[in-house]
N, C-alpha and C. Protein backbone atom coordinates (compact mmCIF):
# COMPACT_ATOMS: atom_id res chain seq x y z
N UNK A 1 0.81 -1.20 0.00
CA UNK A 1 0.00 0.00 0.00
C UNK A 1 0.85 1.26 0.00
N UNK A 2 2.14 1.33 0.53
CA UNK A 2 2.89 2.31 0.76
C UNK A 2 2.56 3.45 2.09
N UNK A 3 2.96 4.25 1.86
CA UNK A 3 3.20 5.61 2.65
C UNK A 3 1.68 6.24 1.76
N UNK A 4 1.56 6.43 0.79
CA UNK A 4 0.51 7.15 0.58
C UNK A 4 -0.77 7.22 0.67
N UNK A 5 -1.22 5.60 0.69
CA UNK A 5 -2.23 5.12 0.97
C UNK A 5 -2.82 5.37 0.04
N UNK A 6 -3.24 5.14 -1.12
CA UNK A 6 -3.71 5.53 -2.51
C UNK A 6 -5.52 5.24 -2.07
N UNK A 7 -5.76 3.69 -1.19
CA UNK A 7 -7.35 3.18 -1.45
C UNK A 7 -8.13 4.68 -0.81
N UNK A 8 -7.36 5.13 0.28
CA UNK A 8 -8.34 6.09 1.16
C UNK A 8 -8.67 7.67 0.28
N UNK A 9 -7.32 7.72 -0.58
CA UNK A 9 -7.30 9.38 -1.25
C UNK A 9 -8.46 9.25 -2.23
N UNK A 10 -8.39 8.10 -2.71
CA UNK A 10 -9.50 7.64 -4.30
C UNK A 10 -10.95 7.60 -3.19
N UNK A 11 -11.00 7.07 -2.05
CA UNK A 11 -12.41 6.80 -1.82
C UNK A 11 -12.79 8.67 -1.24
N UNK A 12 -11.80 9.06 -0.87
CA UNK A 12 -12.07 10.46 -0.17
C UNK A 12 -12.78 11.45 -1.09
N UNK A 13 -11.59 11.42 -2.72
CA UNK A 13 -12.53 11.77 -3.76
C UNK A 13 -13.60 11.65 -4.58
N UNK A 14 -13.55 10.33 -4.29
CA UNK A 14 -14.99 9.67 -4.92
C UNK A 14 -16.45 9.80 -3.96
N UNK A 15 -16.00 9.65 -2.73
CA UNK A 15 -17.11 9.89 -1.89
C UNK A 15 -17.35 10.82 -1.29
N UNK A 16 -16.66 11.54 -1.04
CA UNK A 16 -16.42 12.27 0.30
C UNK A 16 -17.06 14.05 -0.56
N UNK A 17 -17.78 14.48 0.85
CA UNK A 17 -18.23 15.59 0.21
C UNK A 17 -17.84 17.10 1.34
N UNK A 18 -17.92 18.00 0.14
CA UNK A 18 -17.10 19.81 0.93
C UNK A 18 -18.21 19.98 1.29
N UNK A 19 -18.44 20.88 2.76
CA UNK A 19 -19.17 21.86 2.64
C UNK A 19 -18.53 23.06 3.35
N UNK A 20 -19.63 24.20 3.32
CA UNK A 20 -18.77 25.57 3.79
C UNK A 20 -18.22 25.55 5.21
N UNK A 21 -17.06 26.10 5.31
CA UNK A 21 -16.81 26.32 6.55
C UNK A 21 -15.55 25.25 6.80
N UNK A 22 -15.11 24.35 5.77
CA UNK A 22 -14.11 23.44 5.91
C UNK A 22 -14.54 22.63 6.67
N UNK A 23 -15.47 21.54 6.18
CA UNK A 23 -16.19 20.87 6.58
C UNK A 23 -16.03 19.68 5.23
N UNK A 24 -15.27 18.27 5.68
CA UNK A 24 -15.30 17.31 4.95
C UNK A 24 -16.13 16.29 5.31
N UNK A 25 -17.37 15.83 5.01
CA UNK A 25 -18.35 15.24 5.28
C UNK A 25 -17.55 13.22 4.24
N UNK A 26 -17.22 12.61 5.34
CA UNK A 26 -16.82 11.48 4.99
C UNK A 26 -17.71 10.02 5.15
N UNK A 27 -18.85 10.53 5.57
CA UNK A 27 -19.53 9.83 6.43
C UNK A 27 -20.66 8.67 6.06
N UNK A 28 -20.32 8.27 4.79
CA UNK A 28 -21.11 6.99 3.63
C UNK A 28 -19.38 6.09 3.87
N UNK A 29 -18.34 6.31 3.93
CA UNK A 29 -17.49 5.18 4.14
C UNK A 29 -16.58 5.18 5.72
N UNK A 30 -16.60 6.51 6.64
CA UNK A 30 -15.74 6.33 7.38
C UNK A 30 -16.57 6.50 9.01
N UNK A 31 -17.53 7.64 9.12
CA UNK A 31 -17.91 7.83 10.56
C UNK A 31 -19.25 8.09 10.51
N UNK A 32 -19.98 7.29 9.44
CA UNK A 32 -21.69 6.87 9.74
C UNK A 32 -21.74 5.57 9.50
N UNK A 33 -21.69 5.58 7.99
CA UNK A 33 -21.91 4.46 7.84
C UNK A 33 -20.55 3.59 7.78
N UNK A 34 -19.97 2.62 7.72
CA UNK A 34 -18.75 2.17 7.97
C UNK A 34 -18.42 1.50 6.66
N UNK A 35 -17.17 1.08 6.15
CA UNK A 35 -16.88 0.26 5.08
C UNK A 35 -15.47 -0.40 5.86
N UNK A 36 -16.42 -1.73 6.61
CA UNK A 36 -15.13 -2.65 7.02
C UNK A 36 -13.84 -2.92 6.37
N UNK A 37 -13.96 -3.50 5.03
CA UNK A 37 -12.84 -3.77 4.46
C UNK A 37 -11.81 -2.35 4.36
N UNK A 38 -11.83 -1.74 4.59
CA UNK A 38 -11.64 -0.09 4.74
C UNK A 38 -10.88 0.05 5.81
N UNK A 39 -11.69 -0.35 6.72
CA UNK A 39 -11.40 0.26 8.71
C UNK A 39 -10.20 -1.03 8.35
N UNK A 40 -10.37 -1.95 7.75
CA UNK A 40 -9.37 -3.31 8.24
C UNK A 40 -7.86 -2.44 7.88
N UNK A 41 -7.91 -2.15 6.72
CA UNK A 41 -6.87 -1.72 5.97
C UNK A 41 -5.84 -0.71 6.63
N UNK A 42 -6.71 0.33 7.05
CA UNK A 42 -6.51 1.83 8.14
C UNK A 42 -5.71 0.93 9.21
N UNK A 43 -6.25 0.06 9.90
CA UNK A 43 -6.08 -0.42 11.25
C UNK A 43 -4.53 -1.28 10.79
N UNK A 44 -4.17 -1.81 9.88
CA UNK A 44 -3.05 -2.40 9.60
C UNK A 44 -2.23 -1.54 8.85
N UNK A 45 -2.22 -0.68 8.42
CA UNK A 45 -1.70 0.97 8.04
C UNK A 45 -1.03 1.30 9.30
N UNK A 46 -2.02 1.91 10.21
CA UNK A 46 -1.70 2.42 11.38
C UNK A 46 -0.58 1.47 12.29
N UNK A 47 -0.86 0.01 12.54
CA UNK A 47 0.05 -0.64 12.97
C UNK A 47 1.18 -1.06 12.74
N UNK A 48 1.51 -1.33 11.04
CA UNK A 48 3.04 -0.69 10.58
C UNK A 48 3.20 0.31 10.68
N UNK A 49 2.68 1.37 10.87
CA UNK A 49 3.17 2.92 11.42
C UNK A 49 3.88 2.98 12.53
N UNK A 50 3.47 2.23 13.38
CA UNK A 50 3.45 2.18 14.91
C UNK A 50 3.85 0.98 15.49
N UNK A 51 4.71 0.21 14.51
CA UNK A 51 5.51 -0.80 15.10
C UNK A 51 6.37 -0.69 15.86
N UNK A 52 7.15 0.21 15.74
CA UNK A 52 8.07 0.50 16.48
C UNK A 52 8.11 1.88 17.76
N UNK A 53 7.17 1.97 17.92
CA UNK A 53 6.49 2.86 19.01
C UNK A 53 6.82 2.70 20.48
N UNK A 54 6.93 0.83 20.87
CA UNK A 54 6.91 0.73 22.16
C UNK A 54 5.07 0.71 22.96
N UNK A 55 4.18 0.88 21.79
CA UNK A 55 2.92 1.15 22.14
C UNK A 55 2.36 0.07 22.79
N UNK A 56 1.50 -0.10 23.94
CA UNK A 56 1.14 -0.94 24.61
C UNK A 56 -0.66 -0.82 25.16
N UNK A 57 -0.82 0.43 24.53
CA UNK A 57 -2.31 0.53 24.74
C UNK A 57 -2.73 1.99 23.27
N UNK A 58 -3.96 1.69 22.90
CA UNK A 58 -4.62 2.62 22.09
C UNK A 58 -5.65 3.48 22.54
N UNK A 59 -5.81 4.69 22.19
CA UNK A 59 -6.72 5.60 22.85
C UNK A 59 -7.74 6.16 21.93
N UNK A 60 -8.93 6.35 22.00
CA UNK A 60 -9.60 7.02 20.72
C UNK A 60 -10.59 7.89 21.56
N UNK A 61 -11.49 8.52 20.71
CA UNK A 61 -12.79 9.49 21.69
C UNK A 61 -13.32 9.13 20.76
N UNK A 62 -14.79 8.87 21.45
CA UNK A 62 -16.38 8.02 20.65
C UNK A 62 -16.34 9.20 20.07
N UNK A 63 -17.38 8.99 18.63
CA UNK A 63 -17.60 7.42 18.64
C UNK A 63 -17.11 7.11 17.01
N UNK A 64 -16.23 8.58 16.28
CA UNK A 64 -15.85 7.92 14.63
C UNK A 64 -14.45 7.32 14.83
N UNK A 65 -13.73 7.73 16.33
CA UNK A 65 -12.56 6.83 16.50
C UNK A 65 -12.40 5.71 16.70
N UNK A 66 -13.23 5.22 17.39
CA UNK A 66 -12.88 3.59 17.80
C UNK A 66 -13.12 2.59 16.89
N UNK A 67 -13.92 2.53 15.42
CA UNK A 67 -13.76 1.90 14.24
C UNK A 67 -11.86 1.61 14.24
N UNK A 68 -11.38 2.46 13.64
CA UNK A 68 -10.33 2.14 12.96
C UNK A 68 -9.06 2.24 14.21
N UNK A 69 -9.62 2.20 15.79
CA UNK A 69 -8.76 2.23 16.42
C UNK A 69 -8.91 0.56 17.45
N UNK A 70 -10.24 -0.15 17.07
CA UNK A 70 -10.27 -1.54 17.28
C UNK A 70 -9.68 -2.56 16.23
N UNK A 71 -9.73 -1.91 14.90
CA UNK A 71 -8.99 -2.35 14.00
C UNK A 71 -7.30 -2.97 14.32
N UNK A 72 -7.07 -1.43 14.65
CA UNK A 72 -5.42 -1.42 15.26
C UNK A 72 -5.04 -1.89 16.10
N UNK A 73 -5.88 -2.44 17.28
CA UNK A 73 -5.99 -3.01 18.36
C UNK A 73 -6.14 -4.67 17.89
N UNK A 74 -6.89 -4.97 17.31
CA UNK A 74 -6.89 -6.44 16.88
C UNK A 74 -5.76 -6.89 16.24
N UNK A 75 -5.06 -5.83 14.97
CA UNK A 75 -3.84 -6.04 13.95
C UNK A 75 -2.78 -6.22 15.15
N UNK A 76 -2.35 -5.88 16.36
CA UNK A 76 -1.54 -5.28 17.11
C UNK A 76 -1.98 -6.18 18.43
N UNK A 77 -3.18 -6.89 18.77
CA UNK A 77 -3.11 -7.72 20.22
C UNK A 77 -2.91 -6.83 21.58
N UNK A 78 -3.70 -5.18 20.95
CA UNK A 78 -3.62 -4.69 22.38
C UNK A 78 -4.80 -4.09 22.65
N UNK A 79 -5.02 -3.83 23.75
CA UNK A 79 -6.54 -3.62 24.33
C UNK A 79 -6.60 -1.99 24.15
N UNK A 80 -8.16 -1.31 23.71
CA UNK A 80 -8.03 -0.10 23.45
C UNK A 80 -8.89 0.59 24.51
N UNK A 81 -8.84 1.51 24.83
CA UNK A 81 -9.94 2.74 25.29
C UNK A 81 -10.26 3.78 24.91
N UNK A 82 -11.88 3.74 25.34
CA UNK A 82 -12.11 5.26 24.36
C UNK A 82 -12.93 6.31 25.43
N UNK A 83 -12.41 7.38 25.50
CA UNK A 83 -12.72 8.57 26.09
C UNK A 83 -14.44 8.54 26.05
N UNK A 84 -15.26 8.79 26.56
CA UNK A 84 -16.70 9.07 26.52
C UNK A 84 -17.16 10.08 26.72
N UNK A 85 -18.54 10.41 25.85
CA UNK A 85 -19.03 11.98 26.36
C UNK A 85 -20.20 11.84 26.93
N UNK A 86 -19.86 10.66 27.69
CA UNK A 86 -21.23 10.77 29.05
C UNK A 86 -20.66 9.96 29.63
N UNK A 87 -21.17 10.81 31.36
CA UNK A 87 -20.74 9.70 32.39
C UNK A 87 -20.94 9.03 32.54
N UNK A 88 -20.52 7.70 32.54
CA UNK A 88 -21.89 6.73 33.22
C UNK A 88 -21.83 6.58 34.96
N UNK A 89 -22.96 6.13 34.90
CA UNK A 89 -23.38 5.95 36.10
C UNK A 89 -22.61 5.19 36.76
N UNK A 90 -22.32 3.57 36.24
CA UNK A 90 -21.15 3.05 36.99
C UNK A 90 -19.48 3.27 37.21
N UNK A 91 -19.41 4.13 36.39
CA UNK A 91 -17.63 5.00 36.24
C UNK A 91 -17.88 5.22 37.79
N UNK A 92 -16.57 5.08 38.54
CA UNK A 92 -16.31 5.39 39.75
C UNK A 92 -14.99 6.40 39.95
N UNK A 93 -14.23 5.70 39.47
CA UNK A 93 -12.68 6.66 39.60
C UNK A 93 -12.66 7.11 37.33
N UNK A 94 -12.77 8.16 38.11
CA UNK A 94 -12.91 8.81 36.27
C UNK A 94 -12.09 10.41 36.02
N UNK A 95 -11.65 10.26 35.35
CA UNK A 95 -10.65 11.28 34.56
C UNK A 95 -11.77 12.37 34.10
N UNK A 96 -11.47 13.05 34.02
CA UNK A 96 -11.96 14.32 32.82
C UNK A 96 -11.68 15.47 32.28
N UNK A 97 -11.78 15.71 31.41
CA UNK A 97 -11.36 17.15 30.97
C UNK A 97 -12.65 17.73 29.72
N UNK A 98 -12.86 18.41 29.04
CA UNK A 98 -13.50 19.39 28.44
C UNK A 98 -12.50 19.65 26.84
N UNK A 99 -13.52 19.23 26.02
CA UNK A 99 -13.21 18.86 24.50
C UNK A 99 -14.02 19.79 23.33
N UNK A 100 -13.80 20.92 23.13
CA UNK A 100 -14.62 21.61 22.18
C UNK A 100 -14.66 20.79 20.64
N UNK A 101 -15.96 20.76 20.16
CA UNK A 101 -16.02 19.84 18.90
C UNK A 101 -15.99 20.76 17.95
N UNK A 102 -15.16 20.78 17.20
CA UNK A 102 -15.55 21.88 15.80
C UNK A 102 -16.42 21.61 14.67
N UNK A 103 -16.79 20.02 14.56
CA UNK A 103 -18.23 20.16 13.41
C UNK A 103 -18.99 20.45 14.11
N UNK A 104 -19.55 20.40 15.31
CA UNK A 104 -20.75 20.70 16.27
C UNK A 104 -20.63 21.78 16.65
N UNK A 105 -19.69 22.42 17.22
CA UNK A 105 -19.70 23.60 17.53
C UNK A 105 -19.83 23.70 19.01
N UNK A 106 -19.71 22.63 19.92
CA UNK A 106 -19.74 22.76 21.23
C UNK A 106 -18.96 22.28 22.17
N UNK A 107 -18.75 22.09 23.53
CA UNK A 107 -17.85 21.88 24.25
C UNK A 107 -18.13 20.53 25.24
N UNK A 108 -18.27 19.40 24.78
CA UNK A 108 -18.28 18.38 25.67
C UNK A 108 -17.39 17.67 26.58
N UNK A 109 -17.70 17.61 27.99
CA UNK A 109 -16.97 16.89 29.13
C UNK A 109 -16.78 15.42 28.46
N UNK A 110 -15.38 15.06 28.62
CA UNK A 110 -15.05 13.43 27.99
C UNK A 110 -14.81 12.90 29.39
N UNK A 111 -14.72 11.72 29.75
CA UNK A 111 -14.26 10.94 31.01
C UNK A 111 -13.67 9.55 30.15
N UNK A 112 -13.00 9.37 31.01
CA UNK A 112 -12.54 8.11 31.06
C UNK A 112 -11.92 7.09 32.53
N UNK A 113 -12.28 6.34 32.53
CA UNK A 113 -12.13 5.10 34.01
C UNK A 113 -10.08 5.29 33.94
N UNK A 114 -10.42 5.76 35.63
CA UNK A 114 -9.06 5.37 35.70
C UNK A 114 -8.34 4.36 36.11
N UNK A 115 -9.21 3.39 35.44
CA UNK A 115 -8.86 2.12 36.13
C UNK A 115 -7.96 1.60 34.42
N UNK A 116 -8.56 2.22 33.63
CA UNK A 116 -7.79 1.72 32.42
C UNK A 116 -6.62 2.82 31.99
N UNK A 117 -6.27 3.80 32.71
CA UNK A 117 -4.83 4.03 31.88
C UNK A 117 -3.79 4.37 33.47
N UNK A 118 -2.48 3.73 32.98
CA UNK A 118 -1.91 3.72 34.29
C UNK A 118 -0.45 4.26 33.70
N UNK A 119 0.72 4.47 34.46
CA UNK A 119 1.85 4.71 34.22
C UNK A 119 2.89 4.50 33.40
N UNK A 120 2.34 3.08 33.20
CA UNK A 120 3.05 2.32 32.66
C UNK A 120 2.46 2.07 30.92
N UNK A 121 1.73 3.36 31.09
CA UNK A 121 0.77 2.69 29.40
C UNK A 121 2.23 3.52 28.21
N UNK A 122 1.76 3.22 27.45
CA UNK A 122 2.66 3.80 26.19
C UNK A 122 1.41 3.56 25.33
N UNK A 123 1.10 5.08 25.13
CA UNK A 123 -0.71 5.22 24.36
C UNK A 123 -0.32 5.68 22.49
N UNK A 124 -0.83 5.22 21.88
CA UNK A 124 -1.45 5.50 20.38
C UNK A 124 -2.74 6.13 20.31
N UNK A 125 -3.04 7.23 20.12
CA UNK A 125 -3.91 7.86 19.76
C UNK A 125 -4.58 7.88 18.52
N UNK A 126 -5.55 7.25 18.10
CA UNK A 126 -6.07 6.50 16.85
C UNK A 126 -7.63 7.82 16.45
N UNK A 127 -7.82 8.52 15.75
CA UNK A 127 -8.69 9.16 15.56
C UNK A 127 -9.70 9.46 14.00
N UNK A 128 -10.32 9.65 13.72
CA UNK A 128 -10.88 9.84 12.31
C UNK A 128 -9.94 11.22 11.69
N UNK A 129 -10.55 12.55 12.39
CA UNK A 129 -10.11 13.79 11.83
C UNK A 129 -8.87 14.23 12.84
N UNK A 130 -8.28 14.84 11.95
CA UNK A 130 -7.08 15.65 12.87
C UNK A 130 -7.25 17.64 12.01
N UNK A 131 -8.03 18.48 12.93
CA UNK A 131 -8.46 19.57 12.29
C UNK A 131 -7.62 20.71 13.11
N UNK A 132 -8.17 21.25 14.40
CA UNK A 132 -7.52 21.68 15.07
C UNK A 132 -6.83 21.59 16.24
N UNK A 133 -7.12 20.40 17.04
CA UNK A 133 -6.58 19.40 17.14
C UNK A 133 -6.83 19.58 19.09
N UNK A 134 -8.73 19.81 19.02
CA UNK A 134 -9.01 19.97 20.13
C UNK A 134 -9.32 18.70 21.30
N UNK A 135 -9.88 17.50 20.11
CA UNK A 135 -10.22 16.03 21.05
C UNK A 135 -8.80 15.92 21.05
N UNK A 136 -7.55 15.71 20.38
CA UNK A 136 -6.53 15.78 20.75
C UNK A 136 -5.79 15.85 21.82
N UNK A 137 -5.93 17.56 22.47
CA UNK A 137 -5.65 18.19 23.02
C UNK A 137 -6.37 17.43 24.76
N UNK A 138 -7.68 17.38 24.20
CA UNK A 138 -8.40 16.32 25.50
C UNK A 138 -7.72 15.13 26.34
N UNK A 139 -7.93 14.46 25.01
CA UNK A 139 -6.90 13.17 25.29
C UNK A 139 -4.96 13.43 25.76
N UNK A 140 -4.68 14.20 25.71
CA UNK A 140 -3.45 14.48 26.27
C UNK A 140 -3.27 14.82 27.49
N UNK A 141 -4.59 15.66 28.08
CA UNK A 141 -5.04 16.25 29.08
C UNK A 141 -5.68 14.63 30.06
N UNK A 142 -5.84 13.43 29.17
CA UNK A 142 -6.20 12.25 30.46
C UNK A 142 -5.54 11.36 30.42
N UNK A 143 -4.71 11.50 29.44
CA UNK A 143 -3.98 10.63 30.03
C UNK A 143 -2.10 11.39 30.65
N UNK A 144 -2.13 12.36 30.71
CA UNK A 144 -1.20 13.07 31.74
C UNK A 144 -1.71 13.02 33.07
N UNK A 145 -2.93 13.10 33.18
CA UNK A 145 -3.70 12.83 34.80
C UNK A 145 -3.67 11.32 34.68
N UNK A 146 -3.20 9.89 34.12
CA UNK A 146 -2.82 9.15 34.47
C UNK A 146 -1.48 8.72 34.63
N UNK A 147 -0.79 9.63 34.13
CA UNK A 147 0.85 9.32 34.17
C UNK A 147 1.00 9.35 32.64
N UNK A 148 -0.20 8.48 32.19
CA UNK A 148 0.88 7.72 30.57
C UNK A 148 1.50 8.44 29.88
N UNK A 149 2.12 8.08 28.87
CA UNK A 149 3.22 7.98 27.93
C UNK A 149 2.04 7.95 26.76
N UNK A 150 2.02 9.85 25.69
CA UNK A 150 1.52 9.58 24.13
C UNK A 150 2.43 9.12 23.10
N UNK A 151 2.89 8.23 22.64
CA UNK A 151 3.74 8.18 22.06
C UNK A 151 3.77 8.22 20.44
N UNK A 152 2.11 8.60 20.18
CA UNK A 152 2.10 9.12 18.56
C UNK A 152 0.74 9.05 18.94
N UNK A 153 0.06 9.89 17.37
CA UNK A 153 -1.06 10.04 16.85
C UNK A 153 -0.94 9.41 15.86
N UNK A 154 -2.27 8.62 15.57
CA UNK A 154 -2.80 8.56 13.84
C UNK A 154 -3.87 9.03 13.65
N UNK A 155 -4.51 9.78 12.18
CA UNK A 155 -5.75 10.25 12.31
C UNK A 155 -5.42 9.80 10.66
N UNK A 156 -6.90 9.28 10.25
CA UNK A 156 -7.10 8.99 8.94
C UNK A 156 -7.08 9.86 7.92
N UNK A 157 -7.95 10.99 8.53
CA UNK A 157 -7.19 12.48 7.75
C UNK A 157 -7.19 13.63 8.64
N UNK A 158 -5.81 14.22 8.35
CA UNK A 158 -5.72 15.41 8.57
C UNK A 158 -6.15 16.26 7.54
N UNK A 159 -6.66 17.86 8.22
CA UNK A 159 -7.18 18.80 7.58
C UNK A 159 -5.71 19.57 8.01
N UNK A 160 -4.92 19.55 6.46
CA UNK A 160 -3.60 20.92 7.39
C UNK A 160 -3.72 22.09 6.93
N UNK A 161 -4.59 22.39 6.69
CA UNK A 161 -5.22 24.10 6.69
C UNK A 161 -5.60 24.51 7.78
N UNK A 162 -6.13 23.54 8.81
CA UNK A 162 -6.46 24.07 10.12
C UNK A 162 -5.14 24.16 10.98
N UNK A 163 -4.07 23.29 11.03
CA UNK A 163 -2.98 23.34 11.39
C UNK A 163 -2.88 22.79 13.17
N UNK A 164 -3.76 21.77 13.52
CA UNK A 164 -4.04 20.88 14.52
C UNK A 164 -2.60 20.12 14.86
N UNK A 165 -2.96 19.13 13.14
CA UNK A 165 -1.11 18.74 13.56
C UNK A 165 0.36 19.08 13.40
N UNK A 166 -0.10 20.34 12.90
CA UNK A 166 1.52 21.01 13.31
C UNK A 166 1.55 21.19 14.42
N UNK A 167 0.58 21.71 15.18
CA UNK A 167 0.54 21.92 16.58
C UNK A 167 1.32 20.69 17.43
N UNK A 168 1.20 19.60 16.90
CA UNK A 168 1.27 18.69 18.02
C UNK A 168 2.60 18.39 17.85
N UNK A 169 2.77 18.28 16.32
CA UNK A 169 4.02 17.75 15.72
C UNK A 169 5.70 18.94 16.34
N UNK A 170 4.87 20.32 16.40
CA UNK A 170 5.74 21.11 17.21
C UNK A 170 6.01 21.00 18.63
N UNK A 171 4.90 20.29 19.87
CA UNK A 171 4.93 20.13 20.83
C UNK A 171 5.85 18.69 20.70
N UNK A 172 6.06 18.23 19.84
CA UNK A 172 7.12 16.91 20.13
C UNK A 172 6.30 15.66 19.45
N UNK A 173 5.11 15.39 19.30
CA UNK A 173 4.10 14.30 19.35
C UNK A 173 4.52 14.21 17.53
N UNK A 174 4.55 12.43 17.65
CA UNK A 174 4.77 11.65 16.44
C UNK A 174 3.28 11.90 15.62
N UNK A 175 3.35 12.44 14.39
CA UNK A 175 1.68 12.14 14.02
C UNK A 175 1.85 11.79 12.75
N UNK A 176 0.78 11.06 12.68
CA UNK A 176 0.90 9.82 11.27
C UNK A 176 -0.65 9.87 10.82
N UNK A 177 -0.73 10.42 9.88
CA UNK A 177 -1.87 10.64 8.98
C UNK A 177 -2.09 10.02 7.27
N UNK A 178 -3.13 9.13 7.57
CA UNK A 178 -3.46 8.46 5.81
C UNK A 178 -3.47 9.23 5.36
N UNK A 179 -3.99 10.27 5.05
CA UNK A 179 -4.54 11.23 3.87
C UNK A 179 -4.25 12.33 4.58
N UNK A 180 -3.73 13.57 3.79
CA UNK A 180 -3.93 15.17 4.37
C UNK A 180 -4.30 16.05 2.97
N UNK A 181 -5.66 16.55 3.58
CA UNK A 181 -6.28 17.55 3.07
C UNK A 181 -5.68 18.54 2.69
N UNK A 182 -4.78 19.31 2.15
CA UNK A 182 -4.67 20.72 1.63
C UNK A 182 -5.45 22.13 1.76
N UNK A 183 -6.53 21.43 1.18
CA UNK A 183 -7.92 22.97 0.78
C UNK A 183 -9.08 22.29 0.87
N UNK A 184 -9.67 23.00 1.11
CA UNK A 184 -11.10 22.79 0.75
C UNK A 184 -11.75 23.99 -0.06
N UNK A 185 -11.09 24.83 -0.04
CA UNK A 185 -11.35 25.84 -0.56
C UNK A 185 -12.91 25.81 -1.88
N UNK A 186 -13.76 26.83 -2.09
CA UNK A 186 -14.52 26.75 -2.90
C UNK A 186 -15.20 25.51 -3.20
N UNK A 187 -15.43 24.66 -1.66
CA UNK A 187 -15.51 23.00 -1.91
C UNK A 187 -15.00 22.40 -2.63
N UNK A 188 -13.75 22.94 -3.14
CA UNK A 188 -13.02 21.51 -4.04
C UNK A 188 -12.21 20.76 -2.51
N UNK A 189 -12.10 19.52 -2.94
CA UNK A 189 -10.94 18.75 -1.96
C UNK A 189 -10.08 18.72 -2.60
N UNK A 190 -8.88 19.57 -2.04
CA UNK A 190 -7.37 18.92 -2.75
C UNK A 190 -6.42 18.32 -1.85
N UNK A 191 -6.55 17.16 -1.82
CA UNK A 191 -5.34 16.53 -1.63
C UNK A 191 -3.81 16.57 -1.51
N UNK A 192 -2.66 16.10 -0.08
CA UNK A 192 -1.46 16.12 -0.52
C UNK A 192 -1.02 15.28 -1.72
């Protein structure tokens, strides 16, 4: 498949639709409706990415991450967790921090059990979009209140007009992206 990932750029153009505001609506193959043979591919992408990581646990935030971050977890034989945007009732010892969504436009509390990330984790961060790189930013924020170790991102696509993962990539953080967006400009998608 390579470094470029050719199946995801062709399905991005073929399916995938602009709207205003830099808004890539992917959501007939990646975060509505799903195209398994797809997520399989991503998830074994991501895990030669991240072979050599030292990674020992995966992290995602519900609910378009954990597709292609159980993927990576099955390719890889390691157990994943995913951040939630509701408490539940039985969470007892729980993490949290505050995640502004940029297609929604709002600010949701994420939790996660701190019974699943500990000191000793060495985390992969597995996500759909990488935009500005606020669930990101979340997830860094819980698992530093558990001790762990981020030791990369993957996001299926980055948007680098918003400039999310330079951000991270300047704070030190490994990030590994299938596809990166360019423009959206005038709703065209252009592609790196």
């Amino acid at each position: 498949m390579g470094n470029s990932f050719d199946i995801l750029k062709k399905r991005i153009m073929q399916d995938g639709k602009c709207y205003e505001g830099g808004i890539l609506k992917v959501d007939s193959f990646i975060n509505h409706q799903l195209d398994p043979d797809l997520m399989y591919e991503i998830g074994h992408e991501f895990s030669k990415r991240f072979a050599d990581s030292g990674v020992n646990k995966i992290m995602t935030i519900e609910a378009s991450g954990i597709a292609p971050a159980i993927m990576m977890g099955h390719e890889m034989h390691l157990p994943v967790v995913f951040a939630k945007k509701k408490k539940p009732k039985t969470m007892s010892s729980m993490l949290t921090t505050t995640v502004h969504s940029f297609t929604k436009d709002r600010d949701y509390t994420v939790c996660i059990s701190a019974d699943f990330l500990s000191p000793d984790d060495r985390i992969v961060v597995i996500d759909d979009f990488m935009a500005y790189g606020n669930a990101s930013r979340g997830l860094i924020d819980l698992a530093s209140q558990a001790g762990a170790r981020i030791v990369g991102f993957g996001f299926i696509i980055e948007k680098v007009f918003q400039h999310g993962g330079d951000q991270l990539r300047n704070d030190g953080y490994r990030v590994e992206s299938l596809a990166r967006v360019l423009s959206l400009d005038n709703c065209q998608i252009t592609l790196e």
